[in-house]
Protein backbone atom coordinates (compact mmCIF):
# COMPACT_ATOMS: atom_id res chain seq x y z
CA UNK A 1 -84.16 -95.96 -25.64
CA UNK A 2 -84.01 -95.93 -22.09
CA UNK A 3 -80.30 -95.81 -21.87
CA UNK A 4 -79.68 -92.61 -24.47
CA UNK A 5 -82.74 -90.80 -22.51
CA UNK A 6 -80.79 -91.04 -19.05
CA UNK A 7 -77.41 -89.65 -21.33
CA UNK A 8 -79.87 -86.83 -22.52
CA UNK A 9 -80.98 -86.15 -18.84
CA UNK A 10 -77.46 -86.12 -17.71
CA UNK A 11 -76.38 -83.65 -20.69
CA UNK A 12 -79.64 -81.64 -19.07
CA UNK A 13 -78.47 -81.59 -15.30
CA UNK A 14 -74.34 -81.24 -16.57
CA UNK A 15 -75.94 -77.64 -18.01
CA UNK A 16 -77.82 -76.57 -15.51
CA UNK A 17 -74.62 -77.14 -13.14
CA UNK A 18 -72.59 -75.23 -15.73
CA UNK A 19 -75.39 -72.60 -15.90
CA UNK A 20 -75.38 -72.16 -11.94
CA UNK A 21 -71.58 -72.76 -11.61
CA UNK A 22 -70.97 -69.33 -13.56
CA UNK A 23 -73.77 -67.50 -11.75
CA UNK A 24 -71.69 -68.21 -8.62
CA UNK A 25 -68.82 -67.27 -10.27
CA UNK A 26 -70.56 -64.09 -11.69
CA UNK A 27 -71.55 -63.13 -8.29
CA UNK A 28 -68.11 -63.45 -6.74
CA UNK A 29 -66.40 -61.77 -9.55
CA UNK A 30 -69.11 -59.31 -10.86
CA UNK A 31 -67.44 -58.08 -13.66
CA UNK A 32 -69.38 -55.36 -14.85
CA UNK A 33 -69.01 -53.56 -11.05
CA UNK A 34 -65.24 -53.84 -11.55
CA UNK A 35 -65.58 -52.48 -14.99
CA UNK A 36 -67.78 -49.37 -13.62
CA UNK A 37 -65.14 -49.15 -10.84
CA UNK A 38 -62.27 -49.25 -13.09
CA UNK A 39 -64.21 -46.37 -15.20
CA UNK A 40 -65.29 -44.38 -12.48
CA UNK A 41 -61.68 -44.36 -11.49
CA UNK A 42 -60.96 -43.68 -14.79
CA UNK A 43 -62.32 -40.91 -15.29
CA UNK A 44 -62.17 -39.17 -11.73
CA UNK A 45 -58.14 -39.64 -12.57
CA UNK A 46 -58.74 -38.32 -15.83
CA UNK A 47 -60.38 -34.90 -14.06
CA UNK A 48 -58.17 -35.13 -12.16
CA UNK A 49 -55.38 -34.84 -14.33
CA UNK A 50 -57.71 -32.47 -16.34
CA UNK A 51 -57.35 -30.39 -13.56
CA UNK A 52 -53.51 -30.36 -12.76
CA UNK A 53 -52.92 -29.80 -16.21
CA UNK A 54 -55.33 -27.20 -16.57
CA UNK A 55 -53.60 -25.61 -13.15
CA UNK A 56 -50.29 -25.83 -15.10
CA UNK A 57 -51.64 -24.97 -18.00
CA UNK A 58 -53.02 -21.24 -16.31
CA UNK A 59 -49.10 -20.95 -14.54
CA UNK A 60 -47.63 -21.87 -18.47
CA UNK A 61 -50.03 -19.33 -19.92
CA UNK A 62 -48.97 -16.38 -17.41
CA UNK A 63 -45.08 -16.95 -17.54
CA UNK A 64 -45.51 -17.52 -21.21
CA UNK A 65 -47.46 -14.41 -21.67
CA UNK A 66 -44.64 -12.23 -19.64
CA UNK A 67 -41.83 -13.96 -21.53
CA UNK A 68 -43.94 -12.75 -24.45
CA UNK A 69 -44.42 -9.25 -22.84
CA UNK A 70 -40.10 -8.94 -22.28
CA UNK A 71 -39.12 -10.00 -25.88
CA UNK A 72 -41.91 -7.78 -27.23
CA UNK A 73 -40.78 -4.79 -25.34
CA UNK A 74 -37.70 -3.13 -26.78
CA UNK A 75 -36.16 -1.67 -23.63
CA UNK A 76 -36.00 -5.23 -22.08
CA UNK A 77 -34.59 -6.57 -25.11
CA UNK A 78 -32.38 -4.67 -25.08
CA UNK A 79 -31.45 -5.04 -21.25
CA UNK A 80 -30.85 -8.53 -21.92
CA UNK A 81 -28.36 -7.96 -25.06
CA UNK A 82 -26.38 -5.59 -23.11
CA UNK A 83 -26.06 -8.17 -20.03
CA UNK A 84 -25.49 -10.76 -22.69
CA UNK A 85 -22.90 -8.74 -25.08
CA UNK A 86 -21.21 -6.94 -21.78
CA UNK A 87 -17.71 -8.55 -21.20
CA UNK A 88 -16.44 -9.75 -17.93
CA UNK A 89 -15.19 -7.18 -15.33
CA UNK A 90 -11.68 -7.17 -15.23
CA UNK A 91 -10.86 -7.35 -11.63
CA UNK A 92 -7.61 -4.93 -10.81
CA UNK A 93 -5.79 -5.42 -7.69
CA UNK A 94 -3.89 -2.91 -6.57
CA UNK A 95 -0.75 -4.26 -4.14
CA UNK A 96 0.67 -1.33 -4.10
CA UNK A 97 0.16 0.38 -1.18
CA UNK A 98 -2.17 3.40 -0.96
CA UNK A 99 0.23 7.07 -0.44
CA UNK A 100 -1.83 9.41 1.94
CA UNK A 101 -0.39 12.91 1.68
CA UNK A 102 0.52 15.13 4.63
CA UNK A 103 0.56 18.42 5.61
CA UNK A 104 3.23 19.71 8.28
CA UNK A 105 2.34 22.75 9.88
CA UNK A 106 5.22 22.76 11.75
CA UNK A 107 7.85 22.64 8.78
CA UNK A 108 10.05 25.33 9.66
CA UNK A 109 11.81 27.41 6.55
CA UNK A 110 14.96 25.54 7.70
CA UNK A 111 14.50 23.08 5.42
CA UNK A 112 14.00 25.17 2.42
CA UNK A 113 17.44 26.01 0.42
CA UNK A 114 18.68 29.70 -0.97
CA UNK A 115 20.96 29.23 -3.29
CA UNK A 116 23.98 31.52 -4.86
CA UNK A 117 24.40 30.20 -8.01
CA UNK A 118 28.07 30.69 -9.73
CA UNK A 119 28.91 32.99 -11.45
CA UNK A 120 27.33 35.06 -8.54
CA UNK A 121 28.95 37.48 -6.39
CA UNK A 122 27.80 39.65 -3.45
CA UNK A 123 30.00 42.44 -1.69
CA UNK A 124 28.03 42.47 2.12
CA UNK A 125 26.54 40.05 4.42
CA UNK A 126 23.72 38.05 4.68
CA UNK A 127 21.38 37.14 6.77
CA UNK A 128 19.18 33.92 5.87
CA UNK A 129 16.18 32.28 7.73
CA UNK A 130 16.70 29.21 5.72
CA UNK A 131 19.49 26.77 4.54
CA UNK A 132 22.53 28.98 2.07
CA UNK A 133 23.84 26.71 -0.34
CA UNK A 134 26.83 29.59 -1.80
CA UNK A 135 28.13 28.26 -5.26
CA UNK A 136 29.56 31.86 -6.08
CA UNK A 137 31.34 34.12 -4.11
CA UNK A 138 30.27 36.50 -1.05
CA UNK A 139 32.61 39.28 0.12
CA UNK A 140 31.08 39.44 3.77
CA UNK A 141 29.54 38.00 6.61
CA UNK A 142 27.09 34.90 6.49
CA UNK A 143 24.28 34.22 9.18
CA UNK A 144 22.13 30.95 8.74
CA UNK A 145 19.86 29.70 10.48
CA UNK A 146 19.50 26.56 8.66
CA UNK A 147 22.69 24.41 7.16
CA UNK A 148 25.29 26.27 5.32
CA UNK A 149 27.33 24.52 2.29
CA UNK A 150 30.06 26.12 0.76
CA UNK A 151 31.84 25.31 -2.70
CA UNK A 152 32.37 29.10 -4.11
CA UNK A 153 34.64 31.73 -2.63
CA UNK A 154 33.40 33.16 0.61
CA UNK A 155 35.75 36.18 3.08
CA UNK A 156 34.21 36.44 6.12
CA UNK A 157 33.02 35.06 9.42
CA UNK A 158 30.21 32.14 9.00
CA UNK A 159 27.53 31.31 11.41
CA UNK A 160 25.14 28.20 10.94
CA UNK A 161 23.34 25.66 13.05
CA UNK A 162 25.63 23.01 10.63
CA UNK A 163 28.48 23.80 7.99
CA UNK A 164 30.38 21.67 5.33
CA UNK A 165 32.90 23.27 3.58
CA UNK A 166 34.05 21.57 -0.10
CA UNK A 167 35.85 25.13 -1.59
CA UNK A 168 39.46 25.69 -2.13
CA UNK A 169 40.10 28.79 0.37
CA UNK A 170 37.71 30.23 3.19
CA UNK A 171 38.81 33.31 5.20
CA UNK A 172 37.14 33.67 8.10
CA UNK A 173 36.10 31.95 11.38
CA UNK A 174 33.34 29.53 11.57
CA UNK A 175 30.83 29.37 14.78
CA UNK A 176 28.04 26.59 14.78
CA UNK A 177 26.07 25.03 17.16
CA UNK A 178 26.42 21.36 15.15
CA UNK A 179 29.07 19.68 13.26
CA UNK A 180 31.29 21.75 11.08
CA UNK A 181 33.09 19.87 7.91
CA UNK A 182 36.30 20.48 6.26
CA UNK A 183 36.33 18.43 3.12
CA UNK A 184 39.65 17.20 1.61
CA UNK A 185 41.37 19.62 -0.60
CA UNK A 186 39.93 23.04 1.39
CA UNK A 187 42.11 25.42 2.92
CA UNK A 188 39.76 27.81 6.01
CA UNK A 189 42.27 30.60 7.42
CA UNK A 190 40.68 30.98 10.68
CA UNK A 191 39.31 29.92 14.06
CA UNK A 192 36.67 26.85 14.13
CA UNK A 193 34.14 26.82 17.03
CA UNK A 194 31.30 23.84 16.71
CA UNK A 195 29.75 21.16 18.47
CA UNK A 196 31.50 18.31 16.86
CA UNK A 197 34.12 18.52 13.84
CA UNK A 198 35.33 16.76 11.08
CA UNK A 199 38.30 17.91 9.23
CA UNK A 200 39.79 16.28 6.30
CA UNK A 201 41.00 19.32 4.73
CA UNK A 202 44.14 21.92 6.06
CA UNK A 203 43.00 24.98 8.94
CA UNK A 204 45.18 27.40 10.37
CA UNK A 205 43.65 28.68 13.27
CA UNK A 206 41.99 27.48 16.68
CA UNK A 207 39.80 24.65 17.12
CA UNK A 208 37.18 24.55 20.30
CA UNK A 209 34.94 21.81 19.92
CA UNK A 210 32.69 20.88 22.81
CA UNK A 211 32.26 17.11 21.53
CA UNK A 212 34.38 15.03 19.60
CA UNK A 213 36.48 15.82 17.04
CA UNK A 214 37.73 13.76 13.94
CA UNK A 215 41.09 14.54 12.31
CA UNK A 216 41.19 12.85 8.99
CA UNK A 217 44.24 11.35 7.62
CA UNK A 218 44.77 14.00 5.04
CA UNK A 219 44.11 17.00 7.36
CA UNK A 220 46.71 19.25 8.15
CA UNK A 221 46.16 21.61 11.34
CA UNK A 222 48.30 24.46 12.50
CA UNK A 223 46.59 25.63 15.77
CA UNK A 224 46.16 24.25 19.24
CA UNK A 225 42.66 21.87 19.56
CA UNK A 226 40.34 21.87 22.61
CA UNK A 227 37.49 19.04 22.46
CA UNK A 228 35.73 16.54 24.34
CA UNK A 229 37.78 13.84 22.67
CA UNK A 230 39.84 13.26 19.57
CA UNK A 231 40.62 10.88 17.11
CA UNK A 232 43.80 11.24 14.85
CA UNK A 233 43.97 8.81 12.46
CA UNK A 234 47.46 7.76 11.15
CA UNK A 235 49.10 10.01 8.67
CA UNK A 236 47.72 13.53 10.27
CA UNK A 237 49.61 16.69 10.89
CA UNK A 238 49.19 18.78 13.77
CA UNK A 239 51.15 21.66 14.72
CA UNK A 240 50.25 22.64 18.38
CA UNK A 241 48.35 21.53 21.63
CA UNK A 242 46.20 19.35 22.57
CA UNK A 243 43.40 19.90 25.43
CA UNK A 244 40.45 17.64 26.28
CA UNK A 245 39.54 20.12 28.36
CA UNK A 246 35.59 19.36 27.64
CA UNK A 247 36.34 15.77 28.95
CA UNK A 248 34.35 13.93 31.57
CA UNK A 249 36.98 13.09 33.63
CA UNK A 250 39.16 15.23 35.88
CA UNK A 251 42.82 15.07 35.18
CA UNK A 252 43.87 17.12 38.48
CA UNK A 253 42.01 15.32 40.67
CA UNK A 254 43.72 12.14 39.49
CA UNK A 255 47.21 13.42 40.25
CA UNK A 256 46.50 15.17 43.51
């Protein structure tokens, strides 16, 4: 008896050790304070969270609210369909260069044309502030101030700042300032006084140019030439004298 009381004693003092062991334990790791922590936590994160999403929530509500307010009102609906149907701008550029137009004031009438059309024909002179393009035929004197083409019939004396002559016959003397032309195939019956010539044609008369003068291949003259300087090319006829008397140099004083 003695020996199973002293078990039964031990059994007594093995449970009170057990019983004070987890006291200890429950004081050192007091559950129920980390359970009130972890819910106190808990829920302060959960108002937390109420709150933010309650923040976002009052930010959702507004732009949802004006989203609703656009698609409900029929003039911004319909902005947005136009800016959705509109197609792309077509972008142009433009490498050609950009023409400015000008006004001359001091375009002179010279460079406007009269014309005498063929089939035309006028017994007297004429006097002309302008170019005289004469296609017909004029029984009389011509004055131009501008240039002066002939291809009709003209008898009489021509003066222009610049002639060319394409007809078959011109009777008359011819007295400009610039070049005077004689085209191939034109006969002029009379004397030739210009700045610088050109004659490819046949002339029967003097020729006083004060600059050079070309003599065509094909040109046939019959009258004595005075000019600055001459050039014959082969195959020329000319029927008289000579002169460079407009020349730069001196030929007396060379010889003296």
């Amino acid at each position: 008896m003695g020996f199973f009381k002293d078990l039964a004693d031990d059994a007594v003092e093995v449970g009170n050790d057990a019983e004070e062991k987890s006291s200890v334990l429950d004081e050192i790791f007091d559950m129920s304070g980390i359970d009130n922590k972890a819910n106190a936590s808990e829920s302060e994160g959960s108002d937390d969270t109420a709150s933010l999403f309650d923040d976002a929530s009052d930010g959702s509500d507004q732009v949802d609210e004006a989203l609703i307010e656009n698609l409900l009102d029929p003039d911004a609906s319909a902005d947005v369909e136009s800016v959705i149907d509109a197609p792309e701008e077509e972008i142009i550029v433009d490498d050609t260069p950009e023409v400015i137009a000008h006004t001359d004031d001091s375009t002179t009438d010279v460079d406007q044309v009269t014309v005498i059309t063929k089939g035309t024909t006028i017994n007297g002179s004429i006097v002309s502030d302008c170019s005289l393009n004469v296609m017909g035929t004029i029984n009389g004197d011509i004055e131009c101030i501008g240039k002066l083409t002939i291809s009709g019939c003209v008898v009489g004396n021509s003066v222009a700042s610049d002639v060319y002559v394409n007809a078959k016959r011109l009777d008359g003397n011819i007295d400009s300032e610039g070049t005077v032309k004689i085209g191939l195939g034109t006969v002029v019956v009379g004397d030739i006084k210009a700045g610088s010539g050109v004659i490819a044609g046949a002339v029967k008369g003097e020729l006083d140019i004060k600059g050079p003068v070309i003599i065509d291949s094909t040109a046939i003259i019959k009258g004595n030439i005075k000019a600055k300087s001459v050039q014959m090319n082969n195959g020329a006829v000319l029927e008289g004298f000579c002169s460079l008397t407009y020349a730069d140099v001196s030929i007396d004083d060379i010889f003296e």
